[in-house]
C-alpha atoms as a PDB file:
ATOM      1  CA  UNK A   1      24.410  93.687  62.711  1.00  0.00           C
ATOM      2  CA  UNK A   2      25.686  90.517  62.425  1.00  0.00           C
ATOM      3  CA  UNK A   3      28.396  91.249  59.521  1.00  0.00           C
ATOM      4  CA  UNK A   4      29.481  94.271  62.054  1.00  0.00           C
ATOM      5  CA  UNK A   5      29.959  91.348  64.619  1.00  0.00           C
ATOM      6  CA  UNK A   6      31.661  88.872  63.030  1.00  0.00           C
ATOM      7  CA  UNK A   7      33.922  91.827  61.382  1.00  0.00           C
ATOM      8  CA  UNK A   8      34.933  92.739  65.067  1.00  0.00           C
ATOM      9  CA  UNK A   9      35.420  89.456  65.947  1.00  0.00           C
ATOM     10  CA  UNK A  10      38.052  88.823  63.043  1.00  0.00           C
ATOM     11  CA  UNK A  11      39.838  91.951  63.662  1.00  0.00           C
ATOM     12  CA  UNK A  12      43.320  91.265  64.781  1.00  0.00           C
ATOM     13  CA  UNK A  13      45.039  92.804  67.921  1.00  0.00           C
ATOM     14  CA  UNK A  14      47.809  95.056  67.800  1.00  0.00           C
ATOM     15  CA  UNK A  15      51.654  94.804  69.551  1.00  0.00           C
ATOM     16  CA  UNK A  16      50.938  96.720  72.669  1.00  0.00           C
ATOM     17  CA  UNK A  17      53.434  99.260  73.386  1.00  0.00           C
ATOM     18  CA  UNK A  18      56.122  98.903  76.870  1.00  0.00           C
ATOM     19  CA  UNK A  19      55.609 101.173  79.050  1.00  0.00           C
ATOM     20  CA  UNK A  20      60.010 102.938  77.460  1.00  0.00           C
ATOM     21  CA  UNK A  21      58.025 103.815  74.611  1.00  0.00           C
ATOM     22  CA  UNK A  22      59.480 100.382  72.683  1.00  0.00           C
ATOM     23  CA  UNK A  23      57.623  96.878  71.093  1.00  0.00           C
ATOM     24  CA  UNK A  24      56.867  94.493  73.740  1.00  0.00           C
ATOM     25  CA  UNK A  25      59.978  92.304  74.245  1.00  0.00           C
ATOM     26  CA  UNK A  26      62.302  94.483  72.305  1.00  0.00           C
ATOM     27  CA  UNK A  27      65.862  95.865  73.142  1.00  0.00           C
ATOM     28  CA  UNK A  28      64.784  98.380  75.922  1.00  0.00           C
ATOM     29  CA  UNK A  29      61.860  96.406  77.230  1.00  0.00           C
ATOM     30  CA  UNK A  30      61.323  96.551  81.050  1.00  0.00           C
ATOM     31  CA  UNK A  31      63.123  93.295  81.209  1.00  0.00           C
ATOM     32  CA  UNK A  32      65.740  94.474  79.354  1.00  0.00           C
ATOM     33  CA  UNK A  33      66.305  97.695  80.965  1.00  0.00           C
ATOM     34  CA  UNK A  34      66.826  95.396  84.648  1.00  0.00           C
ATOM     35  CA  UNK A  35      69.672  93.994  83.132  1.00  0.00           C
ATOM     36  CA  UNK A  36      71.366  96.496  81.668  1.00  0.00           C
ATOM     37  CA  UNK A  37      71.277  98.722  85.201  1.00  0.00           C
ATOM     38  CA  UNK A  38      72.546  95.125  86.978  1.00  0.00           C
ATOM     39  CA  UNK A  39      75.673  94.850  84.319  1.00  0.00           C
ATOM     40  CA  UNK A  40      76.201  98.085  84.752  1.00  0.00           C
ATOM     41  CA  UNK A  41      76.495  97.939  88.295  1.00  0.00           C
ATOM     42  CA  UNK A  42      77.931  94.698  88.523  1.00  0.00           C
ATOM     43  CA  UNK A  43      80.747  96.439  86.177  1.00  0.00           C
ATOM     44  CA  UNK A  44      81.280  99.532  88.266  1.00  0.00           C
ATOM     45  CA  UNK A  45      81.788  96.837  91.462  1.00  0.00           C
ATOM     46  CA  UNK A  46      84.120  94.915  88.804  1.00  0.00           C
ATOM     47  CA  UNK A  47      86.137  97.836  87.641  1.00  0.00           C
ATOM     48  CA  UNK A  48      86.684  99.256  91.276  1.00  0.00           C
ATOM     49  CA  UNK A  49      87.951  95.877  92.804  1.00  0.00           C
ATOM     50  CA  UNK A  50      89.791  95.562  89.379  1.00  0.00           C
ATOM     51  CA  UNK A  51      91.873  99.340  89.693  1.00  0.00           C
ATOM     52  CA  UNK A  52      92.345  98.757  93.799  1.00  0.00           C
ATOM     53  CA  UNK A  53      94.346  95.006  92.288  1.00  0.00           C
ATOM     54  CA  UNK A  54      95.942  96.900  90.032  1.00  0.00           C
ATOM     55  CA  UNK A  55      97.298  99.587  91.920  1.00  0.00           C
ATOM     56  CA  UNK A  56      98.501  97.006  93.553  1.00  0.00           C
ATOM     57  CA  UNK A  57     100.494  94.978  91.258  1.00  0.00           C
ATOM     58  CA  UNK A  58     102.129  97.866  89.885  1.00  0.00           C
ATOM     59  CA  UNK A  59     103.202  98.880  93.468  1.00  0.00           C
ATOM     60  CA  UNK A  60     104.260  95.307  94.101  1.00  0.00           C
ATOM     61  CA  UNK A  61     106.142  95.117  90.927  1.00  0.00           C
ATOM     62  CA  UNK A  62     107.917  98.102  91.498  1.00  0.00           C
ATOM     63  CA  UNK A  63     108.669  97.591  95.436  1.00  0.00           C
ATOM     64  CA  UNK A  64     109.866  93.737  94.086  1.00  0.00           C
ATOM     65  CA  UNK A  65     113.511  94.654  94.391  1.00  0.00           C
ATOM     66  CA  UNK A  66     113.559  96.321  98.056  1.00  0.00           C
ATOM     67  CA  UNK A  67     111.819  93.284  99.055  1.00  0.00           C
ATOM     68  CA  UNK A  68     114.149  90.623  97.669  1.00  0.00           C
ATOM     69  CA  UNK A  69     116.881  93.216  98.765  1.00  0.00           C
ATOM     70  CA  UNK A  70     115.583  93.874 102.487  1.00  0.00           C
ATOM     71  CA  UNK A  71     112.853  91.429 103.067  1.00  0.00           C
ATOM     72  CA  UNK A  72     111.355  91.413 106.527  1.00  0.00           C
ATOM     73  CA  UNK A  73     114.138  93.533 107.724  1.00  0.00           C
ATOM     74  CA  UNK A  74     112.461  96.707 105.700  1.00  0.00           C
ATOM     75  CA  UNK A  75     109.646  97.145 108.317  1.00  0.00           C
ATOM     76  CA  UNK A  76     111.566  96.006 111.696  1.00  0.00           C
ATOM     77  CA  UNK A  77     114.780  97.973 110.898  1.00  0.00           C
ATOM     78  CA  UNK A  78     114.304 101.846 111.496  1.00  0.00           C
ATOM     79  CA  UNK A  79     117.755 102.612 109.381  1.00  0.00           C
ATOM     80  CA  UNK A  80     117.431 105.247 106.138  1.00  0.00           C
ATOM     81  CA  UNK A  81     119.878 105.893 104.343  1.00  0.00           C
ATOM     82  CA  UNK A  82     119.728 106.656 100.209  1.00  0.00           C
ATOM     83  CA  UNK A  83     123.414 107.485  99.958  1.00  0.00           C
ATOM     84  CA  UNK A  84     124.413 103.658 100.666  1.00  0.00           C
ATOM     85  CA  UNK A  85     121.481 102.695  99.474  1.00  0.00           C
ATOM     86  CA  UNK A  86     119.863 101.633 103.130  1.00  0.00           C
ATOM     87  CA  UNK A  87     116.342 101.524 103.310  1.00  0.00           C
ATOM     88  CA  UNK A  88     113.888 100.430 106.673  1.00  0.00           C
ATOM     89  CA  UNK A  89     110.557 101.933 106.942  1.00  0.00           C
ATOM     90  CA  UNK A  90     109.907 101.298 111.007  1.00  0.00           C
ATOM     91  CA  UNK A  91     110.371 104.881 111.539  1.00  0.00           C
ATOM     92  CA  UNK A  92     107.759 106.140 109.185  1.00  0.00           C
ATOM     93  CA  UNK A  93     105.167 103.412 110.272  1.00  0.00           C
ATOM     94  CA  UNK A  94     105.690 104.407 114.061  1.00  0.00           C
ATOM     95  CA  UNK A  95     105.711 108.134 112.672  1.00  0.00           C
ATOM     96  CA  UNK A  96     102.241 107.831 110.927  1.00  0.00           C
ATOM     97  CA  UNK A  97     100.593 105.307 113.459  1.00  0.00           C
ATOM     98  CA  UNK A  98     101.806 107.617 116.034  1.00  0.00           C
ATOM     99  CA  UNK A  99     100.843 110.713 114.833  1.00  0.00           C
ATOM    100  CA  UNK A 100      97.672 109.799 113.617  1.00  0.00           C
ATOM    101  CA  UNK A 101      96.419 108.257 116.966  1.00  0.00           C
ATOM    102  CA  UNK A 102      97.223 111.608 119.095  1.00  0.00           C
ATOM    103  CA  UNK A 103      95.179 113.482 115.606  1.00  0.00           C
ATOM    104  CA  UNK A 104      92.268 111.030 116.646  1.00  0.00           C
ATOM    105  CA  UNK A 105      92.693 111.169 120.669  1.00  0.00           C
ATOM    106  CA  UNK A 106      92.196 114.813 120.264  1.00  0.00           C
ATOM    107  CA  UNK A 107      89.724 115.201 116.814  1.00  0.00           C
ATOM    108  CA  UNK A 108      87.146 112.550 118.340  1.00  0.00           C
ATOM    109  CA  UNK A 109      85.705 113.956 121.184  1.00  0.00           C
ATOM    110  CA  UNK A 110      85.575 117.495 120.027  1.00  0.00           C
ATOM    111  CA  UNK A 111      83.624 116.272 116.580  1.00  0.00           C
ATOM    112  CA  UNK A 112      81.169 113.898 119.003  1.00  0.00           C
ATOM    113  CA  UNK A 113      80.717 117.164 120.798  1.00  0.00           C
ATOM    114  CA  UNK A 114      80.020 119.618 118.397  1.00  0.00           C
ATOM    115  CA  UNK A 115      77.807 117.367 116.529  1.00  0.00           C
ATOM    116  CA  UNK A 116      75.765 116.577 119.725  1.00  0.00           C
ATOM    117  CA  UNK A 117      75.410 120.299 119.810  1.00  0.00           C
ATOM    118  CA  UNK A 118      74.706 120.996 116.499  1.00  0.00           C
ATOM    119  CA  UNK A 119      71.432 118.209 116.715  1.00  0.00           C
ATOM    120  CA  UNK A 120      70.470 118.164 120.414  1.00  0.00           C
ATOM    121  CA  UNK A 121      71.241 121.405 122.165  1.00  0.00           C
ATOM    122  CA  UNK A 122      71.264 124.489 119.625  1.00  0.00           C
ATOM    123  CA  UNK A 123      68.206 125.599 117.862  1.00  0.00           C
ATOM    124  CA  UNK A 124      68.026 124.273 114.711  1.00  0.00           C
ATOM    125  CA  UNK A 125      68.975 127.764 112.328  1.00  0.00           C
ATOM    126  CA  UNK A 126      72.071 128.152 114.610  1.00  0.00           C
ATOM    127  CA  UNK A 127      73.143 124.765 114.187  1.00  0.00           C
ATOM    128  CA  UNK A 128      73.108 124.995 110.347  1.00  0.00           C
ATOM    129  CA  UNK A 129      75.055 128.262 110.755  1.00  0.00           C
ATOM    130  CA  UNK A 130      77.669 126.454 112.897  1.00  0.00           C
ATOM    131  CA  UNK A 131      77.591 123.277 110.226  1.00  0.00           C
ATOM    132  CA  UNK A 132      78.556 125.284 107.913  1.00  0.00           C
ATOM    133  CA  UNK A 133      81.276 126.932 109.419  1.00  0.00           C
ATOM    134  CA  UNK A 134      83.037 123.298 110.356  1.00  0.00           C
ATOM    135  CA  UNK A 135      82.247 122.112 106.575  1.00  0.00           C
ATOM    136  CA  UNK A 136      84.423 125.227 105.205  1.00  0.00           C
ATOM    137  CA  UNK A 137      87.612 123.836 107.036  1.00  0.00           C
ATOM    138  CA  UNK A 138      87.571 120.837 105.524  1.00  0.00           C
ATOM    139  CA  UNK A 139      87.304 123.006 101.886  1.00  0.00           C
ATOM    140  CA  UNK A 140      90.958 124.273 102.885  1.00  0.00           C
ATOM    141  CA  UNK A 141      93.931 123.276 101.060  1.00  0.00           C
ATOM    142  CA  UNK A 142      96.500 121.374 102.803  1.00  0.00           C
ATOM    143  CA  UNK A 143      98.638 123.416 102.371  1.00  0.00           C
ATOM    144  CA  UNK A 144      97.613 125.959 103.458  1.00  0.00           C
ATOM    145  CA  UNK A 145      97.137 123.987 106.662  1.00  0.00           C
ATOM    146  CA  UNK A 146     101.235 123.542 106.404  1.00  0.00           C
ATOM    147  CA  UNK A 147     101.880 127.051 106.400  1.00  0.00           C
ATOM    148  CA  UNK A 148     100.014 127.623 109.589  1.00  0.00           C
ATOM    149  CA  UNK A 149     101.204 125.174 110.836  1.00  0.00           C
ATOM    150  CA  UNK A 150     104.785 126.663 110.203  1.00  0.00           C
ATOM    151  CA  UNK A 151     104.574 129.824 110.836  1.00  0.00           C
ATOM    152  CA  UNK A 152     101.577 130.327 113.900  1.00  0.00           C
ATOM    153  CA  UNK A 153     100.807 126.745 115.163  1.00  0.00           C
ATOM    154  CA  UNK A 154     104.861 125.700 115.584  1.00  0.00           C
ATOM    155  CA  UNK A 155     105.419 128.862 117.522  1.00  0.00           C
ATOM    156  CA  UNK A 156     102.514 128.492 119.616  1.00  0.00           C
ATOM    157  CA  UNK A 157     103.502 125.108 120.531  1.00  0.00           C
ATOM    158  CA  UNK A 158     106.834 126.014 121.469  1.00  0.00           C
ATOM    159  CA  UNK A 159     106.789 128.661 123.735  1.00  0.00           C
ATOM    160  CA  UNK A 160     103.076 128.358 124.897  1.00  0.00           C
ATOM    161  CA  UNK A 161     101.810 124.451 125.209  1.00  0.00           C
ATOM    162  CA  UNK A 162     105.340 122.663 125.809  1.00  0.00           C
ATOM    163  CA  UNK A 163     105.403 124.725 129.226  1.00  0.00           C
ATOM    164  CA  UNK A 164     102.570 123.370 130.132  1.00  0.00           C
ATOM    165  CA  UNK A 165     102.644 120.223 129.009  1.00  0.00           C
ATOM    166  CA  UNK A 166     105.812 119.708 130.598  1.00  0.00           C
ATOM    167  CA  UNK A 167     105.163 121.219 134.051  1.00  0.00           C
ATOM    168  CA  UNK A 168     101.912 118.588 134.068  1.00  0.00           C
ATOM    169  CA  UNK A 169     103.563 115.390 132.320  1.00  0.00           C
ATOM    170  CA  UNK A 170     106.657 116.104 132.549  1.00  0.00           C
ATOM    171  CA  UNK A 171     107.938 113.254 135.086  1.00  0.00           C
ATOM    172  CA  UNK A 172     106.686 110.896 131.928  1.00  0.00           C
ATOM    173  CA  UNK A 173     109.467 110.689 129.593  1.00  0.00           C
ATOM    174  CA  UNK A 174     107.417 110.751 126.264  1.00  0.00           C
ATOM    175  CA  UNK A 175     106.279 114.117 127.585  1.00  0.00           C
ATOM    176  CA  UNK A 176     109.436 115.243 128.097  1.00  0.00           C
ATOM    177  CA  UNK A 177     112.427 116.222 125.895  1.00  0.00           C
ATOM    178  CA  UNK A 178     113.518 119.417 123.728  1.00  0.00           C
ATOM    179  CA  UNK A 179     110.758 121.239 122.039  1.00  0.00           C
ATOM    180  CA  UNK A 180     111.692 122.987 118.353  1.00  0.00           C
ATOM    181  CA  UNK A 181     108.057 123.662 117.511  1.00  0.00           C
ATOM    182  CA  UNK A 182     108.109 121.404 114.962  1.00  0.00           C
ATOM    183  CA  UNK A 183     107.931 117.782 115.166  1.00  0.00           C
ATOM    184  CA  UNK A 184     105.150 115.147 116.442  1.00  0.00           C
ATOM    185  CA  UNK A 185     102.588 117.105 118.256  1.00  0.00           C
ATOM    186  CA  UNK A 186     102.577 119.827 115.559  1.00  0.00           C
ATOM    187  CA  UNK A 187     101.684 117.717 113.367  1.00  0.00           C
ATOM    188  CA  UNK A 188      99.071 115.512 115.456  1.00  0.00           C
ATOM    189  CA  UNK A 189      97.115 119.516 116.309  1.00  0.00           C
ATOM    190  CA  UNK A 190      97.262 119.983 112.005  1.00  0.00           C
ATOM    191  CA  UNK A 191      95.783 115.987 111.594  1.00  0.00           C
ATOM    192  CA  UNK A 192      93.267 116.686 114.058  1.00  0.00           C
ATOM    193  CA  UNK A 193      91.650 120.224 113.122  1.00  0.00           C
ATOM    194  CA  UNK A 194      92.053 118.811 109.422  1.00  0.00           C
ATOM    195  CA  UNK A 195      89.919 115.544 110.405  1.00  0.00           C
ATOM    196  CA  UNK A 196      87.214 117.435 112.505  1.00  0.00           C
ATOM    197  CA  UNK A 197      85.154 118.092 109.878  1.00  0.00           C
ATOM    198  CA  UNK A 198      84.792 114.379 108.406  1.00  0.00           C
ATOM    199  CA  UNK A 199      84.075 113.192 112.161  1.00  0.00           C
ATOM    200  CA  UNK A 200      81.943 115.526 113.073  1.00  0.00           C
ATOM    201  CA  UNK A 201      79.643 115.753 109.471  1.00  0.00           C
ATOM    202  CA  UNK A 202      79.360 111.839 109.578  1.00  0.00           C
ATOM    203  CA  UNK A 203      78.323 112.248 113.242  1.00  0.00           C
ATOM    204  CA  UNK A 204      75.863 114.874 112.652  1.00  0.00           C
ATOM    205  CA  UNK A 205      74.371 112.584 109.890  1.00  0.00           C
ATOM    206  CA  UNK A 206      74.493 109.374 111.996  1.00  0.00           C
ATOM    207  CA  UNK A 207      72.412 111.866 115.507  1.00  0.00           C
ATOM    208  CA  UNK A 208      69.794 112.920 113.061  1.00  0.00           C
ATOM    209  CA  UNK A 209      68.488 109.725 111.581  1.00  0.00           C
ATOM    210  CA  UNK A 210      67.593 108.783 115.609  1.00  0.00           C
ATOM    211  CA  UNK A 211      64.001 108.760 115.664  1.00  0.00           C
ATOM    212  CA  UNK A 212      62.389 111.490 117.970  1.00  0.00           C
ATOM    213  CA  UNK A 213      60.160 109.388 119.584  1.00  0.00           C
ATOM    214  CA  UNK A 214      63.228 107.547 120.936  1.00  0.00           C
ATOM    215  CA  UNK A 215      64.288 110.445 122.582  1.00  0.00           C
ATOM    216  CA  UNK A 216      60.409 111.773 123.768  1.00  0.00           C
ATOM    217  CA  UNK A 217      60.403 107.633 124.879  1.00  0.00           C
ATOM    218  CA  UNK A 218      63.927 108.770 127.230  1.00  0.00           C
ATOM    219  CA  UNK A 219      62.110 112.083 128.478  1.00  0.00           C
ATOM    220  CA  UNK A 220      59.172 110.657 129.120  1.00  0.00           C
ATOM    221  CA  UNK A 221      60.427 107.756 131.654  1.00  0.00           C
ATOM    222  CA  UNK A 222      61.999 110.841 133.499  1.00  0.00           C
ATOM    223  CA  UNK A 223      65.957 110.606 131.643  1.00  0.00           C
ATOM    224  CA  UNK A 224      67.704 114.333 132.386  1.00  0.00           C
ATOM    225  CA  UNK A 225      68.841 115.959 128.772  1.00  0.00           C
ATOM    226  CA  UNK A 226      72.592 114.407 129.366  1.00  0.00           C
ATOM    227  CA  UNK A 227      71.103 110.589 130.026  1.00  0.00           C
ATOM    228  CA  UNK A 228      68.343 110.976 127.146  1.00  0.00           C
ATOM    229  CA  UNK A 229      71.255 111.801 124.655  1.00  0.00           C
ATOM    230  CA  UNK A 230      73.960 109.262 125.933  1.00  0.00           C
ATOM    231  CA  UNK A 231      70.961 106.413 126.124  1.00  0.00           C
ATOM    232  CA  UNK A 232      69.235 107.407 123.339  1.00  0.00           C
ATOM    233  CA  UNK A 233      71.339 108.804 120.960  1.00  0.00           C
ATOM    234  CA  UNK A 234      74.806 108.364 121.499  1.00  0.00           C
ATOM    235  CA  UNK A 235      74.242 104.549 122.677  1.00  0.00           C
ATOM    236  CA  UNK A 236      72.368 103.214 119.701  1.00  0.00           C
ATOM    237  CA  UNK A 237      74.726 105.314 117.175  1.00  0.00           C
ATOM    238  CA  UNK A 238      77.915 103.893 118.065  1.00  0.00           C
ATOM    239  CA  UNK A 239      78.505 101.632 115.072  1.00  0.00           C
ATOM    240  CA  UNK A 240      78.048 104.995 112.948  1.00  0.00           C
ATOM    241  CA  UNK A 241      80.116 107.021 114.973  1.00  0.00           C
ATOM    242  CA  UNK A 242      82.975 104.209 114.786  1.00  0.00           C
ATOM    243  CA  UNK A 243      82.557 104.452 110.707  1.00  0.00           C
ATOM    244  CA  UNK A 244      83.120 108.578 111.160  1.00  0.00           C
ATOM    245  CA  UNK A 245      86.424 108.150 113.159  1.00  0.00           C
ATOM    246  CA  UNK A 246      87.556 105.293 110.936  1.00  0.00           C
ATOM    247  CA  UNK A 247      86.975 107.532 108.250  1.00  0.00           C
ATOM    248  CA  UNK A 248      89.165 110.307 109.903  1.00  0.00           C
ATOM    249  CA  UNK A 249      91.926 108.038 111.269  1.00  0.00           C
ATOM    250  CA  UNK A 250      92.065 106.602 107.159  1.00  0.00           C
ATOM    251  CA  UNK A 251      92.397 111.084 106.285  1.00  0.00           C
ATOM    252  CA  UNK A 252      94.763 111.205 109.148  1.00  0.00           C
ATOM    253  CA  UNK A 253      97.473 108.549 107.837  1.00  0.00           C
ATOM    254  CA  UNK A 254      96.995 109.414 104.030  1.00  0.00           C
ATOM    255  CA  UNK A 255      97.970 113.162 104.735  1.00  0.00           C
ATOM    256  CA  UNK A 256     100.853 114.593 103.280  1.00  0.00           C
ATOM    257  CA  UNK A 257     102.013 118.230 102.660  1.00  0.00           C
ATOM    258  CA  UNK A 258     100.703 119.810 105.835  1.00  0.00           C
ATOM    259  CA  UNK A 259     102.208 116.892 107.939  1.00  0.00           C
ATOM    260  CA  UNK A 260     105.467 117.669 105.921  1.00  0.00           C
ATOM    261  CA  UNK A 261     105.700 121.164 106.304  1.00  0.00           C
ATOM    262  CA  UNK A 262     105.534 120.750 110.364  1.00  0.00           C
ATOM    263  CA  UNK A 263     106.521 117.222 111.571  1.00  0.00           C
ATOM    264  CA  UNK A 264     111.002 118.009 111.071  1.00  0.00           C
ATOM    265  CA  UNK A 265     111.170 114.841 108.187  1.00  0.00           C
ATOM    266  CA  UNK A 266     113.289 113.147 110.335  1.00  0.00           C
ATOM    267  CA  UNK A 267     113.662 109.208 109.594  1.00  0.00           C
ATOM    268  CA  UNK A 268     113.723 108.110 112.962  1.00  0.00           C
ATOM    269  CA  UNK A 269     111.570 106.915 115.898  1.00  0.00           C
ATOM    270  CA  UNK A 270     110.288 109.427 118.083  1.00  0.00           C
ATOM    271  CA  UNK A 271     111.365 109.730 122.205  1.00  0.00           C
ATOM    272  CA  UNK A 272     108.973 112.030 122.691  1.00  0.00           C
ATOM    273  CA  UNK A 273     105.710 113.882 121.668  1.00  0.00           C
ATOM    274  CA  UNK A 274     107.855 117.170 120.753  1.00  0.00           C
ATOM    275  CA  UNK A 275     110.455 115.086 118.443  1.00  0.00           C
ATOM    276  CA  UNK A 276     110.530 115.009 114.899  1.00  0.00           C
ATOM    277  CA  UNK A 277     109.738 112.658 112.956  1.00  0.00           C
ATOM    278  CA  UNK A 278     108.154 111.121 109.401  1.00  0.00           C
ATOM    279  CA  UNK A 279     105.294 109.756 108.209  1.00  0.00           C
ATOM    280  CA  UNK A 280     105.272 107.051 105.409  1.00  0.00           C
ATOM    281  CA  UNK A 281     103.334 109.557 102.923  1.00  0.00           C
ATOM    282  CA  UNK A 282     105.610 112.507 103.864  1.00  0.00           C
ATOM    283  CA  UNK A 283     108.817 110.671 102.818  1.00  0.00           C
ATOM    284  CA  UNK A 284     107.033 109.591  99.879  1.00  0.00           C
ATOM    285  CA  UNK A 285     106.706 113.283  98.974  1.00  0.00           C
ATOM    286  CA  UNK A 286     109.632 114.598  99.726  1.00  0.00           C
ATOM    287  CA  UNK A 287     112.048 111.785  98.277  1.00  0.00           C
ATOM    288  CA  UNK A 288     109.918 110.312  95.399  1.00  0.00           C
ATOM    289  CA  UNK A 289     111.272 113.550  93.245  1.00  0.00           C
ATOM    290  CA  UNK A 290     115.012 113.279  94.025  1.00  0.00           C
ATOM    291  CA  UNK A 291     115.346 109.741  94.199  1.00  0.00           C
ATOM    292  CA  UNK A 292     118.640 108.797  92.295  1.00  0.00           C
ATOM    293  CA  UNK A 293     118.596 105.106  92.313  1.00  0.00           C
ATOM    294  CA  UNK A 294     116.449 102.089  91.236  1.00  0.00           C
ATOM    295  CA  UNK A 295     116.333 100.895  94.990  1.00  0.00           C
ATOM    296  CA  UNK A 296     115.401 104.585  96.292  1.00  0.00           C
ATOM    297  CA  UNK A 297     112.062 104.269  94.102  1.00  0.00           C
ATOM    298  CA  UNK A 298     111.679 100.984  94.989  1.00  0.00           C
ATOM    299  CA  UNK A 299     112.113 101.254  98.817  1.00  0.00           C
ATOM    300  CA  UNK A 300     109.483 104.450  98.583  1.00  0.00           C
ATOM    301  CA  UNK A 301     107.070 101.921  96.629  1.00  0.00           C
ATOM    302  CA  UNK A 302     107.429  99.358  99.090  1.00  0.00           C
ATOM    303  CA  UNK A 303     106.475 102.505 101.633  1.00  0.00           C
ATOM    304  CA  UNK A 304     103.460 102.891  99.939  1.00  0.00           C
ATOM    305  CA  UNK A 305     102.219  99.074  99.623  1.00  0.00           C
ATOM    306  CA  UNK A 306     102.656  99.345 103.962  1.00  0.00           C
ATOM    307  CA  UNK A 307     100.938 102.272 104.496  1.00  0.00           C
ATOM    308  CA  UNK A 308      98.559 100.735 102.741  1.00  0.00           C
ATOM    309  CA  UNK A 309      98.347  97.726 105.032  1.00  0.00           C
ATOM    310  CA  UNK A 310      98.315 100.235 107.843  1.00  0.00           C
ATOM    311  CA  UNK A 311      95.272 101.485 106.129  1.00  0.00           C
ATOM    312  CA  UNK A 312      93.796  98.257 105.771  1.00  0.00           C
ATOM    313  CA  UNK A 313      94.393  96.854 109.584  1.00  0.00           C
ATOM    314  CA  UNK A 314      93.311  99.951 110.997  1.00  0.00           C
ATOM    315  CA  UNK A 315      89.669  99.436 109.082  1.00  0.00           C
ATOM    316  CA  UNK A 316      89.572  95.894 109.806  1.00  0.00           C
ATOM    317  CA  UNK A 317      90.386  96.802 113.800  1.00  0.00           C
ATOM    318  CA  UNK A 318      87.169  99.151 113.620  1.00  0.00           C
ATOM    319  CA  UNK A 319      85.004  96.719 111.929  1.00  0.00           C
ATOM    320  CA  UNK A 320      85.858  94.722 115.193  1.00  0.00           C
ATOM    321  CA  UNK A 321      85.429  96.938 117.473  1.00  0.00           C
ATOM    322  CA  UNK A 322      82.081  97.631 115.567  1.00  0.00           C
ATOM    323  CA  UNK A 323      81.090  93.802 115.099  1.00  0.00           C
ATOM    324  CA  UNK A 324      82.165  92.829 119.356  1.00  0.00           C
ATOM    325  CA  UNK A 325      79.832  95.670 120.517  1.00  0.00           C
ATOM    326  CA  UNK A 326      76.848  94.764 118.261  1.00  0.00           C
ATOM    327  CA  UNK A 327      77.401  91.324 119.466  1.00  0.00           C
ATOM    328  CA  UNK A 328      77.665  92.465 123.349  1.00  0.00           C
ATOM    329  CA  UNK A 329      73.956  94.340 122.551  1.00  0.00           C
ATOM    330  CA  UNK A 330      72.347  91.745 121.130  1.00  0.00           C
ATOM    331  CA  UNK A 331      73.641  89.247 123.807  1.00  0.00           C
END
């Protein structure tokens, strides 16, 4: 008994197993394994920031010559002209802002609105049904979109909505003016059914994580249906509502083809809502192709490094926005 003791006793222990199926302390050890997923994040993060530089540079390098050649002349001058070799990109910034502010006017409240109705008002089966209807526009082509446009929405415009909109707002002159179809507000209608369903899926999203006992707590302290859903639903989803329409403002100035195909590609600044005009990524589009000289390519570059500032200072206006109201609540 005492041999069987003092045999157990001398018996050595062996290497436990980690839980991957590896030694204890080895290569894919629990330890291990935590760094590996943090460098491999940390490299993802890295490699993004890295490309976004990158893109950069190479658009810098190639827009180099329009900038020594124009300087700060190429965004206040609205004058383009490739056959003497005249570039200024005012018109396509006041193009795109323009354009894409009218898409957003008109896109926002309709996507608030059917989302609200999706989550709030319908049962919940029929507002699936109806979810899934706005998610298949946004799985249209562009252009597709374009043609539309072109050949239904311009017409429409022309004969039907310019009479009204004129007889209404007509004694403003931005409301006033020839009407071709094509041109500005053609092209704000296309931005704004194309950026509906963004908004309004980021909305629906944002309505649904509000807890229902927030909105029993409205009921219950005698709120009708309209105050329970602007107090305790719209109110305390602002800052994710703000993220949806930033989201579809940053769709709305990247478009290309469909704006293209109905906005008349005409480098100057619009008078009025029915004038044609350009937007920086259409002229990118339809130029990039044919251009015929160094400084073409390189004014069209320098297009693209503003548009992406536009980009930018639109994002960092929402965050604002976003950032002064949080502040105003918790004050």
């Amino acid at each position: 008994m005492e041999n069987v003791v003092n045999h157990s006793s001398n018996t050595k222990p062996t290497p436990s197993s980690s839980p991957s199926g590896g030694p204890k302390g080895g290569f894919f050890s629990l330890k291990n394994q935590d760094k590996l997923h943090l460098t491999a994040i940390k490299s993802l993060a890295v490699f993004v920031i890295g490309l976004l530089i990158t893109l950069l540079i190479l658009l810098l390098k190639q827009a180099w010559p329009a900038v020594t050649e124009f300087g700060v002349e190429f965004i206040t001058s609205d004058w383009w002209n490739p056959v003497e070799d005249q570039f200024g990109g005012l018109s396509f910034i006041v193009g795109t802002v323009l354009t894409s502010i009218i898409a957003i006017i008109i896109a926002a409240p309709v996507s608030i609105g059917v989302a609200l109705l999706m989550t709030e008002v319908l049962p919940e089966r029929a507002g699936k049904t109806i979810g899934l209807f706005v998610e298949m526009i946004a799985a249209i082509p562009s252009i597709v979109f374009g043609l539309w446009g072109l050949f239904y929405l311009a017409p429409f415009v022309r004969e039907t909505l310019t009479p009204i909109i004129k007889s209404t707002l007509g004694f403003i002159p931005f409301f006033n003016g020839p009407s071709f179809g094509i041109g500005v507000l053609t092209a704000s209608l296309i931005l704004a059914i194309m950026i509906i369903p963004t908004i309004t899926s980021l909305c629906r999203e944002v309505f649904r994580s509000v807890p229902t006992l927030q909105r029993e707590a409205a009921l219950g302290l005698g709120s009708t249906r309209w105050e329970m859903i602007r107090l305790a639903v719209i109110k305390p989803s602002f800052s994710g509502i703000m993220g949806g329409i930033v989201l579809g403002l940053g769709r709305a100035l990247g478009e290309t083809m469909a704006v293209a195909m109905v906005i008349g590609n005409q480098p100057e600044i619009p008078k009025s809502i029915f004038s044609s005009a350009a937007t920086m990524a259409s002229v990118i589009a339809n130029e990039y192709a044919e251009a015929d000289s160094d400084l073409h390519v390189s004014a069209l570059c320098l297009v693209g490094i503003l548009l992406f500032g536009v980009t930018l200072i639109a994002n960092a206006i929402a965050r604002l926005i976003v950032w002064n109201y949080n502040r105003k609540q918790q004050g």
